[in-house]
C-alpha atoms as a PDB file:
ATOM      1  CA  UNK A   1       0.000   0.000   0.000  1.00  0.00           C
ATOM      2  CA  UNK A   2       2.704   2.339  -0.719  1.00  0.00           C
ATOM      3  CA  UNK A   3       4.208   3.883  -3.772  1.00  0.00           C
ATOM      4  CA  UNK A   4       6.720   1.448  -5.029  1.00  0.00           C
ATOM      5  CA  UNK A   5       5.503  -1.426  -2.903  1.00  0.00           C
ATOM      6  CA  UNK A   6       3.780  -4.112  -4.422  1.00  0.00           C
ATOM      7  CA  UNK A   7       2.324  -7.563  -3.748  1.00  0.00           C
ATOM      8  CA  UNK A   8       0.534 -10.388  -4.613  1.00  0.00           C
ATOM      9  CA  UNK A   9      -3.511 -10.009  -4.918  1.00  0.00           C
ATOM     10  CA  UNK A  10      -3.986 -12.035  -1.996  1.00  0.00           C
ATOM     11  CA  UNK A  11      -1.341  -9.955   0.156  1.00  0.00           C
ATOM     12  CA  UNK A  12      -1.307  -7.052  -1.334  1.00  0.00           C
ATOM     13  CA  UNK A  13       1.575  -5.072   0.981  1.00  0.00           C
ATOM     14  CA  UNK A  14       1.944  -8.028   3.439  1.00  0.00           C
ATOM     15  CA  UNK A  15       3.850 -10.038   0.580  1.00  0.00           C
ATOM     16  CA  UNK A  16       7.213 -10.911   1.340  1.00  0.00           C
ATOM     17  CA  UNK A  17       9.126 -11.262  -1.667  1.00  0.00           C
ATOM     18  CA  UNK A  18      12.122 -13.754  -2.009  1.00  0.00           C
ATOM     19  CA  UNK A  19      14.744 -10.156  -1.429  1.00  0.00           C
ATOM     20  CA  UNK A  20      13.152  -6.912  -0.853  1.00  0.00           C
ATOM     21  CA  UNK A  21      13.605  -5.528  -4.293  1.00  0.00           C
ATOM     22  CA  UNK A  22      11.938  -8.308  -6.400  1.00  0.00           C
ATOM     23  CA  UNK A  23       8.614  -7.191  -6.345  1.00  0.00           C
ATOM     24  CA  UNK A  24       9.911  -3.296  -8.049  1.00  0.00           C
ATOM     25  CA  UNK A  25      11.644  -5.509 -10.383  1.00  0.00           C
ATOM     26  CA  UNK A  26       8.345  -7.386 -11.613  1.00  0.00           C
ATOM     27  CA  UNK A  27       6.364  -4.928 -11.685  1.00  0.00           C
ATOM     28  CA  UNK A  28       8.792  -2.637 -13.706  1.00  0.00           C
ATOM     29  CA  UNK A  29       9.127  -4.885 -15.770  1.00  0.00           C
ATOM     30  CA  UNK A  30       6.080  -4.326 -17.351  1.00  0.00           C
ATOM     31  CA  UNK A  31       6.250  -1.032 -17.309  1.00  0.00           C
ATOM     32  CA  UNK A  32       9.782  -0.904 -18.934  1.00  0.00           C
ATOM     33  CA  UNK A  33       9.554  -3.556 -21.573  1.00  0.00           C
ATOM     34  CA  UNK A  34      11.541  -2.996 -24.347  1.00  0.00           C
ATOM     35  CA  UNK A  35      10.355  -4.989 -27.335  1.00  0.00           C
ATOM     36  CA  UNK A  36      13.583  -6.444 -29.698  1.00  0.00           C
ATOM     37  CA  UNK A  37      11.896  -8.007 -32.554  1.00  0.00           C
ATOM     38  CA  UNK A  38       8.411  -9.023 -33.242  1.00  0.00           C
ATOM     39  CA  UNK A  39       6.377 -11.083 -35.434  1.00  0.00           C
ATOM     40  CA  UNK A  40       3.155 -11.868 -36.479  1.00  0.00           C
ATOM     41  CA  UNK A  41       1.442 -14.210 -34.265  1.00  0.00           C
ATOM     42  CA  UNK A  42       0.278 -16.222 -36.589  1.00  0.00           C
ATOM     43  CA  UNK A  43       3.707 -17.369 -37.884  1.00  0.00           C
ATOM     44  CA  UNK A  44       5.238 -18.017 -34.481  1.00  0.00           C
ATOM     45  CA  UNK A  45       5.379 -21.666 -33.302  1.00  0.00           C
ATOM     46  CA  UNK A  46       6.206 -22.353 -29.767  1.00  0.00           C
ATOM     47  CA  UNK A  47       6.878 -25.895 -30.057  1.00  0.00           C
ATOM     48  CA  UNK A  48       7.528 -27.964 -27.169  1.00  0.00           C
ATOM     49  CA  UNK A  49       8.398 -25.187 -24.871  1.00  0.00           C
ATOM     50  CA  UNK A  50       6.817 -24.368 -21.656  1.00  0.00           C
ATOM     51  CA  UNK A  51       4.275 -21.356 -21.554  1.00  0.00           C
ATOM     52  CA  UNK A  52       4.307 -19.315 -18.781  1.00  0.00           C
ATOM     53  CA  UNK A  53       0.959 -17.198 -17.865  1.00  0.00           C
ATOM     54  CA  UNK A  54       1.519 -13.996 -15.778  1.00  0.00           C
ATOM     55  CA  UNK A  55      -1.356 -11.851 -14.704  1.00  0.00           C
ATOM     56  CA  UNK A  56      -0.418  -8.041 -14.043  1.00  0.00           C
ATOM     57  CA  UNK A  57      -3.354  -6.700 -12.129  1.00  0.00           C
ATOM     58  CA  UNK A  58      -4.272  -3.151 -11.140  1.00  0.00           C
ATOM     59  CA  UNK A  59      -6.181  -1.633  -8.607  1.00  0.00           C
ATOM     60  CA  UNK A  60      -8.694   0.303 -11.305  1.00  0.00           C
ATOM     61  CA  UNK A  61      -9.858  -3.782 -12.554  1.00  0.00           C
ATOM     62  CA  UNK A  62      -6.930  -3.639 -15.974  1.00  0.00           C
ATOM     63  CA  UNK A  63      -5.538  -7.133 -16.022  1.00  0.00           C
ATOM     64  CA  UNK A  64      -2.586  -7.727 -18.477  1.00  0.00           C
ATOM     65  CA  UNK A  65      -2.113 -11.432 -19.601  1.00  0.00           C
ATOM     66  CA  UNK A  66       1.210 -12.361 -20.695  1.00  0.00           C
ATOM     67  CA  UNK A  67       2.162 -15.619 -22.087  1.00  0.00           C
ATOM     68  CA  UNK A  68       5.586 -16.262 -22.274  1.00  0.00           C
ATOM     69  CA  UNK A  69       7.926 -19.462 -23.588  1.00  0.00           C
ATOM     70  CA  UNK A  70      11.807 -19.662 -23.649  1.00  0.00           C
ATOM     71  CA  UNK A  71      12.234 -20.798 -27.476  1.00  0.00           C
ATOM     72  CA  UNK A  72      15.745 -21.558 -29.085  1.00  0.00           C
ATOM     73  CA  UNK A  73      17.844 -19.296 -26.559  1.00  0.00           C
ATOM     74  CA  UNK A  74      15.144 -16.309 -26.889  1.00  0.00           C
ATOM     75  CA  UNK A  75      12.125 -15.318 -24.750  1.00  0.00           C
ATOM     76  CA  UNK A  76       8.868 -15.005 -26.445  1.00  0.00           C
ATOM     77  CA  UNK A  77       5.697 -13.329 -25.003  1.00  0.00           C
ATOM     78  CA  UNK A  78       2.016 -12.933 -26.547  1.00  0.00           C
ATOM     79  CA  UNK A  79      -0.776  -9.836 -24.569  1.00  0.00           C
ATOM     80  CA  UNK A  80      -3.912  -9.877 -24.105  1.00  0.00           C
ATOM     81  CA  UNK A  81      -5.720  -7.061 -21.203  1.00  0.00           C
ATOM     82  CA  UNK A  82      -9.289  -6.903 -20.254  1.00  0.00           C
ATOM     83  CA  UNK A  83     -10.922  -5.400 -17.587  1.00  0.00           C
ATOM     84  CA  UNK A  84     -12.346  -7.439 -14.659  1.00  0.00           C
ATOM     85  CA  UNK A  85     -14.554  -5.627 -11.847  1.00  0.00           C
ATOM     86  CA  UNK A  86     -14.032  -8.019 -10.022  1.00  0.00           C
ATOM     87  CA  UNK A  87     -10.438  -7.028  -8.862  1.00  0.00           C
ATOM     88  CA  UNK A  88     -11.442  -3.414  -8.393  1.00  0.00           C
ATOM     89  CA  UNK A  89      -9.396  -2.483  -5.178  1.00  0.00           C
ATOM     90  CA  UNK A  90      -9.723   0.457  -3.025  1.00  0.00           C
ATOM     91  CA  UNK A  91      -6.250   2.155  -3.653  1.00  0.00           C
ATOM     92  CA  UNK A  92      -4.174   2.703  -0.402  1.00  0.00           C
ATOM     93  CA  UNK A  93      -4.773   6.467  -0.303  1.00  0.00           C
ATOM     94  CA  UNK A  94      -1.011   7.229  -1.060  1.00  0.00           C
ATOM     95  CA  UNK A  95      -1.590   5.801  -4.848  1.00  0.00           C
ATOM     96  CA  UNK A  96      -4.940   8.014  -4.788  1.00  0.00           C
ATOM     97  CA  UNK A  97      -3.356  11.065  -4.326  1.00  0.00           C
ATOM     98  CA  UNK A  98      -1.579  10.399  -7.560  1.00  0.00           C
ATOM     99  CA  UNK A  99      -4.725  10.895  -9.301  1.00  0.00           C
ATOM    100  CA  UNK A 100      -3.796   8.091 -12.106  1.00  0.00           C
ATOM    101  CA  UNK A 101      -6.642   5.614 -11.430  1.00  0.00           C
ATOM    102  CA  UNK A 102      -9.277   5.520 -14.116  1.00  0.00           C
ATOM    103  CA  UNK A 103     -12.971   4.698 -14.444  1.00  0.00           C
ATOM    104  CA  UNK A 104     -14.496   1.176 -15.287  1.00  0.00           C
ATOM    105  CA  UNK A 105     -15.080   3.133 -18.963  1.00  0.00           C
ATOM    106  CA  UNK A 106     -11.434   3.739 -19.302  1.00  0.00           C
ATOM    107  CA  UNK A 107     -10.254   0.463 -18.279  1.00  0.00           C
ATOM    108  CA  UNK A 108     -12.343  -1.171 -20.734  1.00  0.00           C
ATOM    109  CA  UNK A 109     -11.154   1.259 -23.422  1.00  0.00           C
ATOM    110  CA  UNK A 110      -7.799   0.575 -22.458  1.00  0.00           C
ATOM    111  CA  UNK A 111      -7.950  -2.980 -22.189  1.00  0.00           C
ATOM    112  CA  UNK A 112      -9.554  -2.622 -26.433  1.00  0.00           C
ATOM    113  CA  UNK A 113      -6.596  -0.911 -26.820  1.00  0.00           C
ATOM    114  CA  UNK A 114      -3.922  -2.777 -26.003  1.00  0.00           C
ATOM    115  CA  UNK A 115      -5.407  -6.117 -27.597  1.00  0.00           C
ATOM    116  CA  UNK A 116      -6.188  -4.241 -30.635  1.00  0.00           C
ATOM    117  CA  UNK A 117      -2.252  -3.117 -30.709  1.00  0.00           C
ATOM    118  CA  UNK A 118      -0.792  -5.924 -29.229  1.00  0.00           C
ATOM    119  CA  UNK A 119      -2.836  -9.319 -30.129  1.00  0.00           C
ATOM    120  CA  UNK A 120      -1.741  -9.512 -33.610  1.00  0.00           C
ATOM    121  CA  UNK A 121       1.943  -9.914 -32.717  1.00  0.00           C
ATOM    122  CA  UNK A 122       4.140 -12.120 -30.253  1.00  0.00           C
ATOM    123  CA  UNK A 123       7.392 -10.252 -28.874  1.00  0.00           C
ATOM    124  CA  UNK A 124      10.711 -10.981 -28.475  1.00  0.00           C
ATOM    125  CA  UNK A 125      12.342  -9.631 -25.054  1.00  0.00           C
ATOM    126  CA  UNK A 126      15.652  -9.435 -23.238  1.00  0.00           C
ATOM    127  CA  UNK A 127      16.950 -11.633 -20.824  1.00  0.00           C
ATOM    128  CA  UNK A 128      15.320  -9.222 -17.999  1.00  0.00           C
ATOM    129  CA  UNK A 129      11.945  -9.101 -18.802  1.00  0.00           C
ATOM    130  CA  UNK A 130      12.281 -12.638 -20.146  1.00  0.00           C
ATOM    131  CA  UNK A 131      13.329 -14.472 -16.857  1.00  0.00           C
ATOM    132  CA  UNK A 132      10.769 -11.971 -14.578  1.00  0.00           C
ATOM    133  CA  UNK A 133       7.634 -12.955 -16.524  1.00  0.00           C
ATOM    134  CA  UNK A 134       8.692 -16.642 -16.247  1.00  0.00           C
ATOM    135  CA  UNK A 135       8.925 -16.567 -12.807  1.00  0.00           C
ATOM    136  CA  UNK A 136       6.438 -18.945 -11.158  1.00  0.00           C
ATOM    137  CA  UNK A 137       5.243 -17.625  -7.495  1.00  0.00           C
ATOM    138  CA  UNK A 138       7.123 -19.248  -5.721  1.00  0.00           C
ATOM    139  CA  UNK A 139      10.364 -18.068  -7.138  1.00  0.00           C
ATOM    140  CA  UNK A 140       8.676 -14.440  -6.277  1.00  0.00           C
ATOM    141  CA  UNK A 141       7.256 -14.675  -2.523  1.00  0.00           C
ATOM    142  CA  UNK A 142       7.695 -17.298   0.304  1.00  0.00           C
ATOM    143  CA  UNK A 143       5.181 -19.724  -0.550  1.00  0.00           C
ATOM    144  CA  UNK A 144       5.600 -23.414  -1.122  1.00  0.00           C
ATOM    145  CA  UNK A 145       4.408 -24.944  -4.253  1.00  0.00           C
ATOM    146  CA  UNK A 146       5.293 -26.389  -7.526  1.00  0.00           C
ATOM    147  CA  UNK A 147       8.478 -23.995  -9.041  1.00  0.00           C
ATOM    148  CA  UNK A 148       8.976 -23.324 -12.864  1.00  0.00           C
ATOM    149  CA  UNK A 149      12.439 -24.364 -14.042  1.00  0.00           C
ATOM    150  CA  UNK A 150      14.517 -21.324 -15.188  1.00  0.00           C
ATOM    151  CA  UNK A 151      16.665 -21.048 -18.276  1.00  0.00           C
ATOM    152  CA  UNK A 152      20.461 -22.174 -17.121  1.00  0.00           C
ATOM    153  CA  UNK A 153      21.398 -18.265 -16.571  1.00  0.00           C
ATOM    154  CA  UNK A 154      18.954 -16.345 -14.419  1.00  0.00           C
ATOM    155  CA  UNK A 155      20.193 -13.579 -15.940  1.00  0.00           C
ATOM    156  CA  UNK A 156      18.463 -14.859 -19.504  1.00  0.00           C
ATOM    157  CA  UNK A 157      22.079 -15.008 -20.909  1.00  0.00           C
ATOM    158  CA  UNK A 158      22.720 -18.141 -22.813  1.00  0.00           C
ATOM    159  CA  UNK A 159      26.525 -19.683 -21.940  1.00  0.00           C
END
Protein backbone atom coordinates (compact mmCIF):
# COMPACT_ATOMS: atom_id res chain seq x y z
CA UNK A 1 0.00 0.00 0.00
CA UNK A 2 2.70 2.34 -0.72
CA UNK A 3 4.21 3.88 -3.77
CA UNK A 4 6.72 1.45 -5.03
CA UNK A 5 5.50 -1.43 -2.90
CA UNK A 6 3.78 -4.11 -4.42
CA UNK A 7 2.32 -7.56 -3.75
CA UNK A 8 0.53 -10.39 -4.61
CA UNK A 9 -3.51 -10.01 -4.92
CA UNK A 10 -3.99 -12.04 -2.00
CA UNK A 11 -1.34 -9.95 0.16
CA UNK A 12 -1.31 -7.05 -1.33
CA UNK A 13 1.58 -5.07 0.98
CA UNK A 14 1.94 -8.03 3.44
CA UNK A 15 3.85 -10.04 0.58
CA UNK A 16 7.21 -10.91 1.34
CA UNK A 17 9.13 -11.26 -1.67
CA UNK A 18 12.12 -13.75 -2.01
CA UNK A 19 14.74 -10.16 -1.43
CA UNK A 20 13.15 -6.91 -0.85
CA UNK A 21 13.61 -5.53 -4.29
CA UNK A 22 11.94 -8.31 -6.40
CA UNK A 23 8.61 -7.19 -6.35
CA UNK A 24 9.91 -3.30 -8.05
CA UNK A 25 11.64 -5.51 -10.38
CA UNK A 26 8.34 -7.39 -11.61
CA UNK A 27 6.36 -4.93 -11.68
CA UNK A 28 8.79 -2.64 -13.71
CA UNK A 29 9.13 -4.89 -15.77
CA UNK A 30 6.08 -4.33 -17.35
CA UNK A 31 6.25 -1.03 -17.31
CA UNK A 32 9.78 -0.90 -18.93
CA UNK A 33 9.55 -3.56 -21.57
CA UNK A 34 11.54 -3.00 -24.35
CA UNK A 35 10.35 -4.99 -27.33
CA UNK A 36 13.58 -6.44 -29.70
CA UNK A 37 11.90 -8.01 -32.55
CA UNK A 38 8.41 -9.02 -33.24
CA UNK A 39 6.38 -11.08 -35.43
CA UNK A 40 3.15 -11.87 -36.48
CA UNK A 41 1.44 -14.21 -34.27
CA UNK A 42 0.28 -16.22 -36.59
CA UNK A 43 3.71 -17.37 -37.88
CA UNK A 44 5.24 -18.02 -34.48
CA UNK A 45 5.38 -21.67 -33.30
CA UNK A 46 6.21 -22.35 -29.77
CA UNK A 47 6.88 -25.90 -30.06
CA UNK A 48 7.53 -27.96 -27.17
CA UNK A 49 8.40 -25.19 -24.87
CA UNK A 50 6.82 -24.37 -21.66
CA UNK A 51 4.28 -21.36 -21.55
CA UNK A 52 4.31 -19.32 -18.78
CA UNK A 53 0.96 -17.20 -17.86
CA UNK A 54 1.52 -14.00 -15.78
CA UNK A 55 -1.36 -11.85 -14.70
CA UNK A 56 -0.42 -8.04 -14.04
CA UNK A 57 -3.35 -6.70 -12.13
CA UNK A 58 -4.27 -3.15 -11.14
CA UNK A 59 -6.18 -1.63 -8.61
CA UNK A 60 -8.69 0.30 -11.30
CA UNK A 61 -9.86 -3.78 -12.55
CA UNK A 62 -6.93 -3.64 -15.97
CA UNK A 63 -5.54 -7.13 -16.02
CA UNK A 64 -2.59 -7.73 -18.48
CA UNK A 65 -2.11 -11.43 -19.60
CA UNK A 66 1.21 -12.36 -20.70
CA UNK A 67 2.16 -15.62 -22.09
CA UNK A 68 5.59 -16.26 -22.27
CA UNK A 69 7.93 -19.46 -23.59
CA UNK A 70 11.81 -19.66 -23.65
CA UNK A 71 12.23 -20.80 -27.48
CA UNK A 72 15.74 -21.56 -29.08
CA UNK A 73 17.84 -19.30 -26.56
CA UNK A 74 15.14 -16.31 -26.89
CA UNK A 75 12.12 -15.32 -24.75
CA UNK A 76 8.87 -15.01 -26.45
CA UNK A 77 5.70 -13.33 -25.00
CA UNK A 78 2.02 -12.93 -26.55
CA UNK A 79 -0.78 -9.84 -24.57
CA UNK A 80 -3.91 -9.88 -24.10
CA UNK A 81 -5.72 -7.06 -21.20
CA UNK A 82 -9.29 -6.90 -20.25
CA UNK A 83 -10.92 -5.40 -17.59
CA UNK A 84 -12.35 -7.44 -14.66
CA UNK A 85 -14.55 -5.63 -11.85
CA UNK A 86 -14.03 -8.02 -10.02
CA UNK A 87 -10.44 -7.03 -8.86
CA UNK A 88 -11.44 -3.41 -8.39
CA UNK A 89 -9.40 -2.48 -5.18
CA UNK A 90 -9.72 0.46 -3.03
CA UNK A 91 -6.25 2.15 -3.65
CA UNK A 92 -4.17 2.70 -0.40
CA UNK A 93 -4.77 6.47 -0.30
CA UNK A 94 -1.01 7.23 -1.06
CA UNK A 95 -1.59 5.80 -4.85
CA UNK A 96 -4.94 8.01 -4.79
CA UNK A 97 -3.36 11.06 -4.33
CA UNK A 98 -1.58 10.40 -7.56
CA UNK A 99 -4.73 10.90 -9.30
CA UNK A 100 -3.80 8.09 -12.11
CA UNK A 101 -6.64 5.61 -11.43
CA UNK A 102 -9.28 5.52 -14.12
CA UNK A 103 -12.97 4.70 -14.44
CA UNK A 104 -14.50 1.18 -15.29
CA UNK A 105 -15.08 3.13 -18.96
CA UNK A 106 -11.43 3.74 -19.30
CA UNK A 107 -10.25 0.46 -18.28
CA UNK A 108 -12.34 -1.17 -20.73
CA UNK A 109 -11.15 1.26 -23.42
CA UNK A 110 -7.80 0.57 -22.46
CA UNK A 111 -7.95 -2.98 -22.19
CA UNK A 112 -9.55 -2.62 -26.43
CA UNK A 113 -6.60 -0.91 -26.82
CA UNK A 114 -3.92 -2.78 -26.00
CA UNK A 115 -5.41 -6.12 -27.60
CA UNK A 116 -6.19 -4.24 -30.63
CA UNK A 117 -2.25 -3.12 -30.71
CA UNK A 118 -0.79 -5.92 -29.23
CA UNK A 119 -2.84 -9.32 -30.13
CA UNK A 120 -1.74 -9.51 -33.61
CA UNK A 121 1.94 -9.91 -32.72
CA UNK A 122 4.14 -12.12 -30.25
CA UNK A 123 7.39 -10.25 -28.87
CA UNK A 124 10.71 -10.98 -28.47
CA UNK A 125 12.34 -9.63 -25.05
CA UNK A 126 15.65 -9.44 -23.24
CA UNK A 127 16.95 -11.63 -20.82
CA UNK A 128 15.32 -9.22 -18.00
CA UNK A 129 11.95 -9.10 -18.80
CA UNK A 130 12.28 -12.64 -20.15
CA UNK A 131 13.33 -14.47 -16.86
CA UNK A 132 10.77 -11.97 -14.58
CA UNK A 133 7.63 -12.96 -16.52
CA UNK A 134 8.69 -16.64 -16.25
CA UNK A 135 8.92 -16.57 -12.81
CA UNK A 136 6.44 -18.94 -11.16
CA UNK A 137 5.24 -17.62 -7.50
CA UNK A 138 7.12 -19.25 -5.72
CA UNK A 139 10.36 -18.07 -7.14
CA UNK A 140 8.68 -14.44 -6.28
CA UNK A 141 7.26 -14.68 -2.52
CA UNK A 142 7.70 -17.30 0.30
CA UNK A 143 5.18 -19.72 -0.55
CA UNK A 144 5.60 -23.41 -1.12
CA UNK A 145 4.41 -24.94 -4.25
CA UNK A 146 5.29 -26.39 -7.53
CA UNK A 147 8.48 -24.00 -9.04
CA UNK A 148 8.98 -23.32 -12.86
CA UNK A 149 12.44 -24.36 -14.04
CA UNK A 150 14.52 -21.32 -15.19
CA UNK A 151 16.66 -21.05 -18.28
CA UNK A 152 20.46 -22.17 -17.12
CA UNK A 153 21.40 -18.27 -16.57
CA UNK A 154 18.95 -16.34 -14.42
CA UNK A 155 20.19 -13.58 -15.94
CA UNK A 156 18.46 -14.86 -19.50
CA UNK A 157 22.08 -15.01 -20.91
CA UNK A 158 22.72 -18.14 -22.81
CA UNK A 159 26.52 -19.68 -21.94
Amino acid sequence: GTKDKFGTPEMMEKTVFKYEQLGYDIAGTLFQLQMEDVQPVNNFSRGNAEVVTTEFITFDGLKVITKTSFNDGKYYTTFYAEYDQALVKLAPEDIQEFGVLKTAEQVHQEAVTLNEQLQPWVYRFGGFAGTNMMRAKADIVTETGQTIPMPPDLTGMTP
